[in-house]
Protein backbone atom coordinates (compact mmCIF):
# COMPACT_ATOMS: atom_id res chain seq x y z
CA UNK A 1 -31.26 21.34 -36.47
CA UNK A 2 -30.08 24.34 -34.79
CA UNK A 3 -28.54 23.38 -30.99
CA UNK A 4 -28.28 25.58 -28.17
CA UNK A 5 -27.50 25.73 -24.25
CA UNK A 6 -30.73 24.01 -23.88
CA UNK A 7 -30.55 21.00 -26.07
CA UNK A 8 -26.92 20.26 -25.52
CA UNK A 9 -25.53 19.21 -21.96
CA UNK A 10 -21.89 19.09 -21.77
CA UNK A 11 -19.85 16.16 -19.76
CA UNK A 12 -20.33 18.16 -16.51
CA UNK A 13 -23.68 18.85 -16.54
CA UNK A 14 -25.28 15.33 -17.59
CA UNK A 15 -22.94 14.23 -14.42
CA UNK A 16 -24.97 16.39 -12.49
CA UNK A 17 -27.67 15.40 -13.74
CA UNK A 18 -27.09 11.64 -13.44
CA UNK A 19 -25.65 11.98 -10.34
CA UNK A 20 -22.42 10.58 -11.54
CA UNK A 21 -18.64 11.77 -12.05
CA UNK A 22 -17.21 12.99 -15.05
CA UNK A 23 -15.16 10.26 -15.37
CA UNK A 24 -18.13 8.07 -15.07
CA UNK A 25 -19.70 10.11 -17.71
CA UNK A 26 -16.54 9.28 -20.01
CA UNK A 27 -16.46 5.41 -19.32
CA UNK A 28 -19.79 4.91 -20.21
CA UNK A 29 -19.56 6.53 -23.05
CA UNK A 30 -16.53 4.98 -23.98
CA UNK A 31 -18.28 1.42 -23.60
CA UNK A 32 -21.16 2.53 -25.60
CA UNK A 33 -23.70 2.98 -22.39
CA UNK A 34 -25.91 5.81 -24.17
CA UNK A 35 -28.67 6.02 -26.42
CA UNK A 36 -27.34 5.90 -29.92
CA UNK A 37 -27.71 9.56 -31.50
CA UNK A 38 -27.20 10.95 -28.10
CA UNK A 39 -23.80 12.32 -28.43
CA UNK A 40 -22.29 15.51 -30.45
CA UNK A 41 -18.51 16.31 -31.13
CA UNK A 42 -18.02 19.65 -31.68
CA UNK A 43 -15.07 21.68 -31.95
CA UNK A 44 -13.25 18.87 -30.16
CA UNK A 45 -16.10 19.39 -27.16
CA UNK A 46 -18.64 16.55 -26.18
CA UNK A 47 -21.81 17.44 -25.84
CA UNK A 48 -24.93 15.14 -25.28
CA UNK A 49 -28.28 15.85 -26.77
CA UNK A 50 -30.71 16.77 -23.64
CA UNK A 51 -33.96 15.01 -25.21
CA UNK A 52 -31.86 11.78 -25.22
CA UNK A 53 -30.40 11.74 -21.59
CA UNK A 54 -33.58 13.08 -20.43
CA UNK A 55 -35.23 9.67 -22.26
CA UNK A 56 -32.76 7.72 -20.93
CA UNK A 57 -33.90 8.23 -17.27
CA UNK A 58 -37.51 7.87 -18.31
CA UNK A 59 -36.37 4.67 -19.53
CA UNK A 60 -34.64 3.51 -16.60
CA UNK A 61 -37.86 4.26 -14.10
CA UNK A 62 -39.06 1.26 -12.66
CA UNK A 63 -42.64 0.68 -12.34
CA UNK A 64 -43.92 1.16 -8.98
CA UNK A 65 -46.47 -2.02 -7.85
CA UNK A 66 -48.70 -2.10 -4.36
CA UNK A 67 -50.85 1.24 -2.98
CA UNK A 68 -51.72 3.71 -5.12
């Protein structure tokens, strides 16, 4: 699988994009809070697979109930 900027998110942009700190970002991942697969090391760099933070919030919507 070939990975570019599009696939990969590095620990400042999926902070961003969570709406959380780096550091955050870093203790979560530290106690295991992300989807198994999600994470790349490379070169020493981590990197999170897009696809699998994107399905993470899609996971973590709640349903909505009451007027449509």
């Amino acid at each position: 699988m070939e990975y570019d900027s599009k696939t990969l998110m590095d620990v400042n942009e999926v902070a961003a994009y969570l709406h959380l700190s780096p550091s955050t970002v870093y203790s979560k991942r530290a106690r295991g809070e992300f989807p198994k697969g999600s994470i790349v090391k490379l070169f020493g760099k981590l990197l999170f697979k897009r696809e699998k933070i994107e399905q993470l919030v899609e996971d973590s919507i709640e349903p909505s109930f009451g007027i449509y």
